[in-house]
PDB file of N, CA and C in Angstrom:
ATOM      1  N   UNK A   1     -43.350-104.373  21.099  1.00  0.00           N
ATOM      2  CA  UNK A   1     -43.025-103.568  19.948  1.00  0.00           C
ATOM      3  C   UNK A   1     -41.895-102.575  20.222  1.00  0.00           C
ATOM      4  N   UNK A   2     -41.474-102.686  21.254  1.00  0.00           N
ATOM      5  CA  UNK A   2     -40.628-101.068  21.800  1.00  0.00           C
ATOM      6  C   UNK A   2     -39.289-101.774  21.522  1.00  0.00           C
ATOM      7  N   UNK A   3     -39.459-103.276  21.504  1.00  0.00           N
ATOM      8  CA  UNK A   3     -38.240-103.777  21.469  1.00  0.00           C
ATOM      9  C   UNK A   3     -37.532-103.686  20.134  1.00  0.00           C
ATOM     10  N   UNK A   4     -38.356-103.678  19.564  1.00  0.00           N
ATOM     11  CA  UNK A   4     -38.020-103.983  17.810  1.00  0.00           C
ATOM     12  C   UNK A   4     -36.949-102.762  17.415  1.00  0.00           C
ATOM     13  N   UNK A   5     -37.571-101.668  17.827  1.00  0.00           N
ATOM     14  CA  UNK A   5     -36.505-100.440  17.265  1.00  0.00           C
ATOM     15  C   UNK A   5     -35.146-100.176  18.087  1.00  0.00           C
ATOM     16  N   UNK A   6     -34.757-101.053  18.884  1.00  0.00           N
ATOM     17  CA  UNK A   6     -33.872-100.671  19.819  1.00  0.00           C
ATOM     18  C   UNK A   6     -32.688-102.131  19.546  1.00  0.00           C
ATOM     19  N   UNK A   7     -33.820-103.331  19.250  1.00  0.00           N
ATOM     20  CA  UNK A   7     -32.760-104.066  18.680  1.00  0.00           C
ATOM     21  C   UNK A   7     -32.123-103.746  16.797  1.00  0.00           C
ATOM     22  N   UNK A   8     -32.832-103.033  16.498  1.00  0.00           N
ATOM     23  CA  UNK A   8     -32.741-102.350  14.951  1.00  0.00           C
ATOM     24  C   UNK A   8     -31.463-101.857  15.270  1.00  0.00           C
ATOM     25  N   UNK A   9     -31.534-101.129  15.853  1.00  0.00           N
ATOM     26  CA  UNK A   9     -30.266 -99.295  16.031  1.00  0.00           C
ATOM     27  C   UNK A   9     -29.391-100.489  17.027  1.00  0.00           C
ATOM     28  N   UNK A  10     -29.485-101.457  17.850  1.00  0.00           N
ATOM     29  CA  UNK A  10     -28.188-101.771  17.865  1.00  0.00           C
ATOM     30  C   UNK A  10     -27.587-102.936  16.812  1.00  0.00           C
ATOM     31  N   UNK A  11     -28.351-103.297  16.014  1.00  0.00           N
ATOM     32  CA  UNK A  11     -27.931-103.980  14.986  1.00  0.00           C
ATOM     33  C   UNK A  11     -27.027-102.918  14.168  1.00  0.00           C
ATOM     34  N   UNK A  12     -27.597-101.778  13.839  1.00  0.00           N
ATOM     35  CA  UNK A  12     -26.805-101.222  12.789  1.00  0.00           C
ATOM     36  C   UNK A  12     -25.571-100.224  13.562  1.00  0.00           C
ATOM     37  N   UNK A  13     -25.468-100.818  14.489  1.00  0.00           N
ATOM     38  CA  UNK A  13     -24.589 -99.753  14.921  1.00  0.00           C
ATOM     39  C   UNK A  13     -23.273-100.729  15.033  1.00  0.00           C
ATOM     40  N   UNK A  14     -23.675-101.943  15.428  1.00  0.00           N
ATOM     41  CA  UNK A  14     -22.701-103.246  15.306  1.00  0.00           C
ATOM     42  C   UNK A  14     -22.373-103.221  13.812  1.00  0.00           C
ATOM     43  N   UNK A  15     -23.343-103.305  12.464  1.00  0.00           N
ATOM     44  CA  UNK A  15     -22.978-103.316  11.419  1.00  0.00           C
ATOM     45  C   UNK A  15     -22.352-102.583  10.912  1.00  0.00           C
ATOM     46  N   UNK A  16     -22.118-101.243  11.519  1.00  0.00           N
ATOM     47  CA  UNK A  16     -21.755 -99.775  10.687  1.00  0.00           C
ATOM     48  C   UNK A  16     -20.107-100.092  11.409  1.00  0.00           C
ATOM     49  N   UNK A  17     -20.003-100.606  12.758  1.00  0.00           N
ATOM     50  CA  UNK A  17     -18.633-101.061  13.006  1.00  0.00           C
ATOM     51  C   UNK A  17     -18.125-101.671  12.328  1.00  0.00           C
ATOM     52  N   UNK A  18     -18.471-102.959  12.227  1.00  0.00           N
ATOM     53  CA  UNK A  18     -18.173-104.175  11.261  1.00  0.00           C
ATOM     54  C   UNK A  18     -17.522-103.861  10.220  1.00  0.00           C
ATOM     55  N   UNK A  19     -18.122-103.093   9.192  1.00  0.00           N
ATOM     56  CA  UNK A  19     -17.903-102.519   7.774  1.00  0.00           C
ATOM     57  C   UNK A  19     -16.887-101.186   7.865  1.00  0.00           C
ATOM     58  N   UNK A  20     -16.811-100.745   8.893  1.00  0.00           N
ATOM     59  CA  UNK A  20     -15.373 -99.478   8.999  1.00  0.00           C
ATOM     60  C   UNK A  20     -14.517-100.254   9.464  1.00  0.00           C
ATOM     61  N   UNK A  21     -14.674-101.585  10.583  1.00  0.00           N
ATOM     62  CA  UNK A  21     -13.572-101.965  10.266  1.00  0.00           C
ATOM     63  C   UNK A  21     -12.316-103.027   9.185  1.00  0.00           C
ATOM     64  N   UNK A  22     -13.350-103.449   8.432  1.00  0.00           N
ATOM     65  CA  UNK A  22     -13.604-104.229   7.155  1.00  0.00           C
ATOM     66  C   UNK A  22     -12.739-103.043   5.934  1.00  0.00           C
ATOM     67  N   UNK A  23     -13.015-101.605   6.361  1.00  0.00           N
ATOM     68  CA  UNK A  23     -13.358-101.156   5.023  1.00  0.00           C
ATOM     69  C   UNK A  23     -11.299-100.339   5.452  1.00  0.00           C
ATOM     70  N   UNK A  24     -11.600-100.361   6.688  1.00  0.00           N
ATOM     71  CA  UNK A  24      -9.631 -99.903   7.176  1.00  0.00           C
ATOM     72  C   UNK A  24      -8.772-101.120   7.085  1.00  0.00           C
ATOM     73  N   UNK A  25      -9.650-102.655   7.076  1.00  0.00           N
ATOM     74  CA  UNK A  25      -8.120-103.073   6.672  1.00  0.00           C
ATOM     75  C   UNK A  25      -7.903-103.681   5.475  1.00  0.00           C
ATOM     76  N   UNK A  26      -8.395-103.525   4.159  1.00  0.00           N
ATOM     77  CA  UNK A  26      -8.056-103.153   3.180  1.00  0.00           C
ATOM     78  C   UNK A  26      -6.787-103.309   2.621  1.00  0.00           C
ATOM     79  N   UNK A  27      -6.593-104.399   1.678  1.00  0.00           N
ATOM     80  CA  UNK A  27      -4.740-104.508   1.451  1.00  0.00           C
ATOM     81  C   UNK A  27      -4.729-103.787   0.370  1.00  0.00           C
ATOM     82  N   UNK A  28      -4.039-102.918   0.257  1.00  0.00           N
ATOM     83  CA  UNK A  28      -3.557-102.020  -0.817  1.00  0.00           C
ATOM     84  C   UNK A  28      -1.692-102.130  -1.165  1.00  0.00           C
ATOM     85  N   UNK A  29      -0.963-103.160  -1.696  1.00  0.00           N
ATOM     86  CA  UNK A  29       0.078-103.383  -2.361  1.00  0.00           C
ATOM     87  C   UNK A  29       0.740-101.830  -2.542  1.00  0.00           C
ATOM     88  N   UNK A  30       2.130-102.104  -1.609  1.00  0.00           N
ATOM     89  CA  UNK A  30       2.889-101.446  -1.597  1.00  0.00           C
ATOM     90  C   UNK A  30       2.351 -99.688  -0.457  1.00  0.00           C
ATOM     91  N   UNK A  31       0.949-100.065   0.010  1.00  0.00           N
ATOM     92  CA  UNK A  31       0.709 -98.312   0.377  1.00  0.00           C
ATOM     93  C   UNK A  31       1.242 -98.001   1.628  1.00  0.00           C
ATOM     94  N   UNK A  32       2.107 -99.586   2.561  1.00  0.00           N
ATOM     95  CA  UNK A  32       2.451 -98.917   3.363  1.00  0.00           C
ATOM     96  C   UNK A  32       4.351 -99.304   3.592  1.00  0.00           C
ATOM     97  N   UNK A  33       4.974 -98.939   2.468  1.00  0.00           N
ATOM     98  CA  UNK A  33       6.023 -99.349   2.655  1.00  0.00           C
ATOM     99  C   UNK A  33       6.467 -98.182   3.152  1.00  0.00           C
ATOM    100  N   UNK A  34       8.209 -97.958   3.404  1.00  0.00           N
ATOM    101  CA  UNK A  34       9.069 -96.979   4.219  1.00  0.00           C
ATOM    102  C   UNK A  34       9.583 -96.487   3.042  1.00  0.00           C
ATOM    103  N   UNK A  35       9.777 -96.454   2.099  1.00  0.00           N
ATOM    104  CA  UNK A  35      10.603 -95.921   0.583  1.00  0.00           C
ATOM    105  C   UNK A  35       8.958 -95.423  -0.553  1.00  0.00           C
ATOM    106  N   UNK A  36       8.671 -94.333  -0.347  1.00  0.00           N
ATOM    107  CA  UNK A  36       8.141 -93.998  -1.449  1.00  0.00           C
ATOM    108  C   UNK A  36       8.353 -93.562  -3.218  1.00  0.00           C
ATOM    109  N   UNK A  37      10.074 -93.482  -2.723  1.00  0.00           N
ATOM    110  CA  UNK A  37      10.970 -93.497  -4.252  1.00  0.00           C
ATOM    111  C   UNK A  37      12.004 -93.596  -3.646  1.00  0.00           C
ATOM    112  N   UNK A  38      12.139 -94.200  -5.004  1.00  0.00           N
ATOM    113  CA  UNK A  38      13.885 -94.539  -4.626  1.00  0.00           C
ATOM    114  C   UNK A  38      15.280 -94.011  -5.883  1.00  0.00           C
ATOM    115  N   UNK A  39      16.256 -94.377  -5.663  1.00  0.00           N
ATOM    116  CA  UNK A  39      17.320 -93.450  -6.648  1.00  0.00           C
ATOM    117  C   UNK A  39      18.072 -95.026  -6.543  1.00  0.00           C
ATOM    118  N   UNK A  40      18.834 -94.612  -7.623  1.00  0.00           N
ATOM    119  CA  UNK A  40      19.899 -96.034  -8.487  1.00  0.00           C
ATOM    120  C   UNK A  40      20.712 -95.925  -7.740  1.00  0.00           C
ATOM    121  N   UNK A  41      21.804 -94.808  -7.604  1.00  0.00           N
ATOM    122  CA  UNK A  41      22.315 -95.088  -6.484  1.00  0.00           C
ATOM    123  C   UNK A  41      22.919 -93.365  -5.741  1.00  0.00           C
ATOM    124  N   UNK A  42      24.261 -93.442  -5.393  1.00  0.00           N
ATOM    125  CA  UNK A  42      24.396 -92.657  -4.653  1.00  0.00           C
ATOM    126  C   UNK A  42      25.953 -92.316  -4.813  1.00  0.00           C
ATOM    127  N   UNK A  43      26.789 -91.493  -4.641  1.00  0.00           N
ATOM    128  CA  UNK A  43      28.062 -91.401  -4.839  1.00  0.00           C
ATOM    129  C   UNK A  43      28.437 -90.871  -3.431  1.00  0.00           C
ATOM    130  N   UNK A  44      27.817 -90.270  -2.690  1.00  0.00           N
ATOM    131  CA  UNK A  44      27.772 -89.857  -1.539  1.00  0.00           C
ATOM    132  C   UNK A  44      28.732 -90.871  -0.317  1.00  0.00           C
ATOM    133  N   UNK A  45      28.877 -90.651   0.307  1.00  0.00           N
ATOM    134  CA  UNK A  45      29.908 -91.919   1.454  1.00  0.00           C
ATOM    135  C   UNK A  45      28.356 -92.482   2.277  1.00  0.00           C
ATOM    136  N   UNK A  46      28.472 -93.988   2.265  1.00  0.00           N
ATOM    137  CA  UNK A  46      27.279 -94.003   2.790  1.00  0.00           C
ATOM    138  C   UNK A  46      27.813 -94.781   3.986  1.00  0.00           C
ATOM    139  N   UNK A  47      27.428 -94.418   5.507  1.00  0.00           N
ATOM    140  CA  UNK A  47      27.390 -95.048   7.020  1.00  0.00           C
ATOM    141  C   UNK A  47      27.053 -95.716   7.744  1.00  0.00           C
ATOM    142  N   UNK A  48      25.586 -96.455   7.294  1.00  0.00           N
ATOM    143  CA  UNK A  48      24.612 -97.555   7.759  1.00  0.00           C
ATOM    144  C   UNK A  48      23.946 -97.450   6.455  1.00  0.00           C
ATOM    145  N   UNK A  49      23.056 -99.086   6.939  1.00  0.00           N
ATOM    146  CA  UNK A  49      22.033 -99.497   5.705  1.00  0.00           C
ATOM    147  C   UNK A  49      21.124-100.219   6.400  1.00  0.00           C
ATOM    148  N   UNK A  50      19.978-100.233   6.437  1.00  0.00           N
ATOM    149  CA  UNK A  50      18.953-101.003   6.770  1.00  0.00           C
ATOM    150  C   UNK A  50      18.313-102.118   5.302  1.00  0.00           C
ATOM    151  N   UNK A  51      17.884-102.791   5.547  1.00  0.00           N
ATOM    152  CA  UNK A  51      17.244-103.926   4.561  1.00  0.00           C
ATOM    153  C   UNK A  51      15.882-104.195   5.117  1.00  0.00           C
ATOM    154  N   UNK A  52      15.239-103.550   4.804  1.00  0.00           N
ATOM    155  CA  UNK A  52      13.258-104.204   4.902  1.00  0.00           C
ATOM    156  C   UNK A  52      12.816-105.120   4.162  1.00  0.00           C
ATOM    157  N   UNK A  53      12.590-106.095   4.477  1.00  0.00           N
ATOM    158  CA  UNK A  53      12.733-107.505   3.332  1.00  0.00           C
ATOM    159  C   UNK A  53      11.054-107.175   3.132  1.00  0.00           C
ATOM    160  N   UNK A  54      10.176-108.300   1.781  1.00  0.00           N
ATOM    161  CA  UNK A  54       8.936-108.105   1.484  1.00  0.00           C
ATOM    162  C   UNK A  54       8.093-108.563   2.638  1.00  0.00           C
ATOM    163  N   UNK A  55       7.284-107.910   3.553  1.00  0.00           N
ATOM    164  CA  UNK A  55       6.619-108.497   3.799  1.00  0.00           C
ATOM    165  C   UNK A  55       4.636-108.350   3.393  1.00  0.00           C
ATOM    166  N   UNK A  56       3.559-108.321   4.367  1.00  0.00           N
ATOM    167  CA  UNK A  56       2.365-108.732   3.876  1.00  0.00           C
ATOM    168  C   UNK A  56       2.219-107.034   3.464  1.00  0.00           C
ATOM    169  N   UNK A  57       2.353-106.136   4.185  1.00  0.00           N
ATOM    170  CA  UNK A  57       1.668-105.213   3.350  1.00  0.00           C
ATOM    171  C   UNK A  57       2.913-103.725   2.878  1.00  0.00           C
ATOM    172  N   UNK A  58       4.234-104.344   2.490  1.00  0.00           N
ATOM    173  CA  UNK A  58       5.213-103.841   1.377  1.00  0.00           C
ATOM    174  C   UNK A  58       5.551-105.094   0.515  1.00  0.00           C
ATOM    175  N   UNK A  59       4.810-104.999  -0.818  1.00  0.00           N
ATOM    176  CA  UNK A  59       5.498-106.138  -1.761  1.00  0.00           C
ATOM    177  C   UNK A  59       7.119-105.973  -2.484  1.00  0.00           C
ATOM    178  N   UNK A  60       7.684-104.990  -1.654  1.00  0.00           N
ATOM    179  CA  UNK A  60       9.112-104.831  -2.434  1.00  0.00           C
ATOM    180  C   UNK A  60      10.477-104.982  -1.351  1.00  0.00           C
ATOM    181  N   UNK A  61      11.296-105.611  -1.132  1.00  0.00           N
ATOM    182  CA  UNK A  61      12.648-105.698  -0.484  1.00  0.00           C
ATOM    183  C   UNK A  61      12.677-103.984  -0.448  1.00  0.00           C
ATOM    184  N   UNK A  62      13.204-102.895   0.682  1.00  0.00           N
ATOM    185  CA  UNK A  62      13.456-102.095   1.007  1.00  0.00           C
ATOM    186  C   UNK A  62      15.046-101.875   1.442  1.00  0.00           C
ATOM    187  N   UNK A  63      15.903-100.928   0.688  1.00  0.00           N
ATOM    188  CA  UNK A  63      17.308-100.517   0.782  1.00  0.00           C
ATOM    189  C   UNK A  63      17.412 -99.466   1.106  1.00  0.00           C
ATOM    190  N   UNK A  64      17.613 -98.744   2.403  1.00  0.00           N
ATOM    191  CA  UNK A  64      17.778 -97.541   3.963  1.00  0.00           C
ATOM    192  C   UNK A  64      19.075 -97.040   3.638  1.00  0.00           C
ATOM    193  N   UNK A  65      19.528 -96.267   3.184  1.00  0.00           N
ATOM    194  CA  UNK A  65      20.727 -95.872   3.509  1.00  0.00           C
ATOM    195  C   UNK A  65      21.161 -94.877   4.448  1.00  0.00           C
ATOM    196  N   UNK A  66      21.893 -94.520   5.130  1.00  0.00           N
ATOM    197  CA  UNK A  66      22.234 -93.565   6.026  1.00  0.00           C
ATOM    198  C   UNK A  66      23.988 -92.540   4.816  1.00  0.00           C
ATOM    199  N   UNK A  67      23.254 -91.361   4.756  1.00  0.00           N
ATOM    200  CA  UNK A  67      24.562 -90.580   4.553  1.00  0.00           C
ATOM    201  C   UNK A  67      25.406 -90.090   5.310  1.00  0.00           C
ATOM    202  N   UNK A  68      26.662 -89.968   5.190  1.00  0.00           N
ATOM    203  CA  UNK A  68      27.563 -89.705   5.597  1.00  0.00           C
ATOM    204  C   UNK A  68      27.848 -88.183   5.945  1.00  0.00           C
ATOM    205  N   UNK A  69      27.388 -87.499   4.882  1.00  0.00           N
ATOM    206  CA  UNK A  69      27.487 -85.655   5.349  1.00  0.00           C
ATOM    207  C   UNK A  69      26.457 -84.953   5.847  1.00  0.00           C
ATOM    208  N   UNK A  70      25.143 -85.456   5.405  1.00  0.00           N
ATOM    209  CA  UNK A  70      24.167 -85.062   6.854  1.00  0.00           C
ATOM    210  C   UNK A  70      23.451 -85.826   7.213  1.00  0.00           C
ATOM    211  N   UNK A  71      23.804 -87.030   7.313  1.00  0.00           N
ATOM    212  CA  UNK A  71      22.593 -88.118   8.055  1.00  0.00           C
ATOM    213  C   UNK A  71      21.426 -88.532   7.270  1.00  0.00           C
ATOM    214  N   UNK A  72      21.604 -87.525   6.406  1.00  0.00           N
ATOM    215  CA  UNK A  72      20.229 -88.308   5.250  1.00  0.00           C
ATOM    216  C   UNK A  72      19.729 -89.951   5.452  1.00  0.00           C
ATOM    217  N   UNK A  73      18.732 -90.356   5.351  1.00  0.00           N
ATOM    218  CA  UNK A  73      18.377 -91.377   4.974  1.00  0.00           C
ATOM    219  C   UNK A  73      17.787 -91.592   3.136  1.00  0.00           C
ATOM    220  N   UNK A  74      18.243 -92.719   2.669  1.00  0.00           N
ATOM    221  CA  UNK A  74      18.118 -92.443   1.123  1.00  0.00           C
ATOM    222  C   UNK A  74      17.763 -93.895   0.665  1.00  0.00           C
ATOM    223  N   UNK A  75      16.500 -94.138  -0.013  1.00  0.00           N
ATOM    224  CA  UNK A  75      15.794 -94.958  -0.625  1.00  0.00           C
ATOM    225  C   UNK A  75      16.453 -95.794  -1.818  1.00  0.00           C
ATOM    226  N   UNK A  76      17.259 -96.848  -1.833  1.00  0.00           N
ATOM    227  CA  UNK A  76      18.228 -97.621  -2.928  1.00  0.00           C
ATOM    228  C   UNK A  76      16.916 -98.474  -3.647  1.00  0.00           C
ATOM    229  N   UNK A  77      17.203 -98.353  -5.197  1.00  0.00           N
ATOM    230  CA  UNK A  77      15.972 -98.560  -5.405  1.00  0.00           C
ATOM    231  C   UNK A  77      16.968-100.491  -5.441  1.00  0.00           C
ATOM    232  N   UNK A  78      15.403-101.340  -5.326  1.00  0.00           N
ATOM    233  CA  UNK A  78      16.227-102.688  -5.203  1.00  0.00           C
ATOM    234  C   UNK A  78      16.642-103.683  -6.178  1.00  0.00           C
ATOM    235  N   UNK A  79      16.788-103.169  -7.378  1.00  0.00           N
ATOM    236  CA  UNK A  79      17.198-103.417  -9.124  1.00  0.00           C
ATOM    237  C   UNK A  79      18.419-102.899  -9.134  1.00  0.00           C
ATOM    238  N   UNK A  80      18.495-101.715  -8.689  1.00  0.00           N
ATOM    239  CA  UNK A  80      19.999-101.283  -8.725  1.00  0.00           C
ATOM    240  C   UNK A  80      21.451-102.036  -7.974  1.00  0.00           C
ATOM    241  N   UNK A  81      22.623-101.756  -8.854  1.00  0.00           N
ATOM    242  CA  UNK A  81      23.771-102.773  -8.640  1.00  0.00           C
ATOM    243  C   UNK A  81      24.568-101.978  -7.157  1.00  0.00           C
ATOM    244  N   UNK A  82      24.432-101.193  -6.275  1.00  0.00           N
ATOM    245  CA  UNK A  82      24.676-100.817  -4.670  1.00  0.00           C
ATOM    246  C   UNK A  82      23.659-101.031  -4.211  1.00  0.00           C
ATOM    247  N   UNK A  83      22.541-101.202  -4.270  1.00  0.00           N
ATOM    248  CA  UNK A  83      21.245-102.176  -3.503  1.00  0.00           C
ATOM    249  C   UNK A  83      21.384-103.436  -3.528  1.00  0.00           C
ATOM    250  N   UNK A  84      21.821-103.866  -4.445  1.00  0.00           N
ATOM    251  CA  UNK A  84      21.634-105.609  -4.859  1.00  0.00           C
ATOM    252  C   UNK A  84      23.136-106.076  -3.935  1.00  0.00           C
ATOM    253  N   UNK A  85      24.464-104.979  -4.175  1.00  0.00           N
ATOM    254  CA  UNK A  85      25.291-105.465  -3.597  1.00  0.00           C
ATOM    255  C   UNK A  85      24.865-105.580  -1.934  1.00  0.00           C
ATOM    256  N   UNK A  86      24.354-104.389  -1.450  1.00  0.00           N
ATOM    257  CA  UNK A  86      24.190-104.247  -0.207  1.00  0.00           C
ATOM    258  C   UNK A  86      23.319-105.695   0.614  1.00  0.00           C
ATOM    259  N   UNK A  87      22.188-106.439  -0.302  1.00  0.00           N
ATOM    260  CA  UNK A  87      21.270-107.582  -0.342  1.00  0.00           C
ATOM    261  C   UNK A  87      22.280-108.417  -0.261  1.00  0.00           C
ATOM    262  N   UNK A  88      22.807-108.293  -1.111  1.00  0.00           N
ATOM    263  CA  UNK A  88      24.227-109.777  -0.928  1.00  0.00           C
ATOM    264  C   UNK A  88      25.082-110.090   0.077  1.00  0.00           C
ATOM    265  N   UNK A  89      25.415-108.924   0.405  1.00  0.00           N
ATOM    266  CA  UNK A  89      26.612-108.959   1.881  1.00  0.00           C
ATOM    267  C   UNK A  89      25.897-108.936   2.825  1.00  0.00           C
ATOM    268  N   UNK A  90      24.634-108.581   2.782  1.00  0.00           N
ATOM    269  CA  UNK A  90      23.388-108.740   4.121  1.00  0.00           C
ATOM    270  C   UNK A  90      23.471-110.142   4.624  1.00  0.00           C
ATOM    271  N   UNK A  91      23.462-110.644   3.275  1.00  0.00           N
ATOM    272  CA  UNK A  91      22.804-112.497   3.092  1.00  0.00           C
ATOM    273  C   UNK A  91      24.127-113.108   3.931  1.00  0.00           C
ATOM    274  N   UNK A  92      25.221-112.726   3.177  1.00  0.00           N
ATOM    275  CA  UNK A  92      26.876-113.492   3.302  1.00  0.00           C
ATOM    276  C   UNK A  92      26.710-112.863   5.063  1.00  0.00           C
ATOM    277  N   UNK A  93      26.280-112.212   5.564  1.00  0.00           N
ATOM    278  CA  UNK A  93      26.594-112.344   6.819  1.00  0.00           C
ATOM    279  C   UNK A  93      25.406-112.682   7.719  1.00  0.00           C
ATOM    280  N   UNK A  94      24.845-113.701   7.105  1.00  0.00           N
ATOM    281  CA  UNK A  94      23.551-113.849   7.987  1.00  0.00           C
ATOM    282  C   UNK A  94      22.599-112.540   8.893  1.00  0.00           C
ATOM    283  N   UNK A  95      22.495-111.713   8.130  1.00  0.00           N
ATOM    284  CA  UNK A  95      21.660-110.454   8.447  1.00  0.00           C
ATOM    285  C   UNK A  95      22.296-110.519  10.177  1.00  0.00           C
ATOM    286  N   UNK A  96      23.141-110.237   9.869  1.00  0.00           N
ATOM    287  CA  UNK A  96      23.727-109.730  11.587  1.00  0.00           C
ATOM    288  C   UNK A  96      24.201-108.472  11.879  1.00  0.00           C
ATOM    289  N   UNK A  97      23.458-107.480  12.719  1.00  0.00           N
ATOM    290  CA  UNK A  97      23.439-106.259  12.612  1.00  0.00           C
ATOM    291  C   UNK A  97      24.565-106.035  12.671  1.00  0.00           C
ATOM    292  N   UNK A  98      25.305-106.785  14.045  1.00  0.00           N
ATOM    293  CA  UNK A  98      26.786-106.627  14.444  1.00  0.00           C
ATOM    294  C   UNK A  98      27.780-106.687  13.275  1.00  0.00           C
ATOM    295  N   UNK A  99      28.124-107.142  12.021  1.00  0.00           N
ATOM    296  CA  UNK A  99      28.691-107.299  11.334  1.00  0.00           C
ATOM    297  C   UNK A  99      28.448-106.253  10.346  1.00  0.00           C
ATOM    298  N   UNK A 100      27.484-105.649   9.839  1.00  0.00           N
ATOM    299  CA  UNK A 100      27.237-104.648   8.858  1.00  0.00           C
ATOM    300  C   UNK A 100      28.595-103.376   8.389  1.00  0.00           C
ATOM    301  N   UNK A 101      28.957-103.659   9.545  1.00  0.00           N
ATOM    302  CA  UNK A 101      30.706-102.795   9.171  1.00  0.00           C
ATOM    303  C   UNK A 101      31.171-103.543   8.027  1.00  0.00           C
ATOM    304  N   UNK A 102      31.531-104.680   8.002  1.00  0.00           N
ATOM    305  CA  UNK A 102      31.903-105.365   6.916  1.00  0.00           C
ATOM    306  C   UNK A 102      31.160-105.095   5.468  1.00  0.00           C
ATOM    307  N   UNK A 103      30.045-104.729   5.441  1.00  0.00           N
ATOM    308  CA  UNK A 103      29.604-104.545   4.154  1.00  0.00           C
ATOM    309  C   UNK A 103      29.861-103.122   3.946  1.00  0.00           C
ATOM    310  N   UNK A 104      30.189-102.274   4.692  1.00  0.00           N
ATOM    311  CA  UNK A 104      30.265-100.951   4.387  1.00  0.00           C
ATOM    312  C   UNK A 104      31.387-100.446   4.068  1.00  0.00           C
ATOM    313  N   UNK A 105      32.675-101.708   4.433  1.00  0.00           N
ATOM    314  CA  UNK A 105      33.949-101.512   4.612  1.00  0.00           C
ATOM    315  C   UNK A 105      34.138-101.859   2.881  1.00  0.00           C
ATOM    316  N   UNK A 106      33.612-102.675   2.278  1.00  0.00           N
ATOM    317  CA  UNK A 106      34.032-102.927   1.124  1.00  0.00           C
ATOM    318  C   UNK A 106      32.828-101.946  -0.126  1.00  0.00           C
ATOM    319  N   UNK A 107      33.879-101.468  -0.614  1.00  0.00           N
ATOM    320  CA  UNK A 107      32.942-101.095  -1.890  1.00  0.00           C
ATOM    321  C   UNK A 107      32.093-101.464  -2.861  1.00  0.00           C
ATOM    322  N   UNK A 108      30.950-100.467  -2.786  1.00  0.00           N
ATOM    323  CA  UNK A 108      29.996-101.037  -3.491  1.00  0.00           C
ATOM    324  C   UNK A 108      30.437-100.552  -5.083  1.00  0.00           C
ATOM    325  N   UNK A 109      30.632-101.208  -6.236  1.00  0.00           N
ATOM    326  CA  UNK A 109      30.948-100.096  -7.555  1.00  0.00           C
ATOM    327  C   UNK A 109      29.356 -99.698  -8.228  1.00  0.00           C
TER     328      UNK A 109
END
């Protein structure tokens, strides 16, 4: 009988794991992307760009910008026509970091 309560309490202690870790991984769409808002665009000189494409737990393409007068980083929302351009010249150069001068060199309107 001594056994009974000891295999109980480690049953539920395995179960109470089980279910916290069940209950942390949880897909919640969009809660862990890098852009929590984003802006249309920017008039600012912009210096780098990163591209976060969709993956399992951000359902949206992500547009990074780096500013030019203080380093800002700035959220392009990815509907907008300097996000979409920036997606395009990503593509035309086979996402090659080394080349990204080229997209920065030409204007986005």
């Amino acid at each position: 009988m001594a056994f009974a309560p000891k295999a109980c309490s480690l049953f539920l202690v395995v179960f109470l794991g089980v279910c916290m870790q069940l209950n942390g991984a949880q897909h919640v769409p969009g809660a862990r992307c890098k852009c929590p808002g984003t802006i249309m665009h920017t008039q600012e000189t912009i210096v780098d760009f990163e591209i976060i494409e969709k993956t399992h737990y951000c359902d949206t393409t992500e547009i990074i910008v780096t500013l030019a007068e203080d380093g800002a980083r700035r959220c392009l929302n990815p509907v907008g026509r300097k996000a979409m351009f920036f997606v395009n010249c990503w593509n035309k150069i086979n996402k090659d970091d080394k080349q990204k001068r080229r997209c920065l060199k030409r204007k986005a309107e």
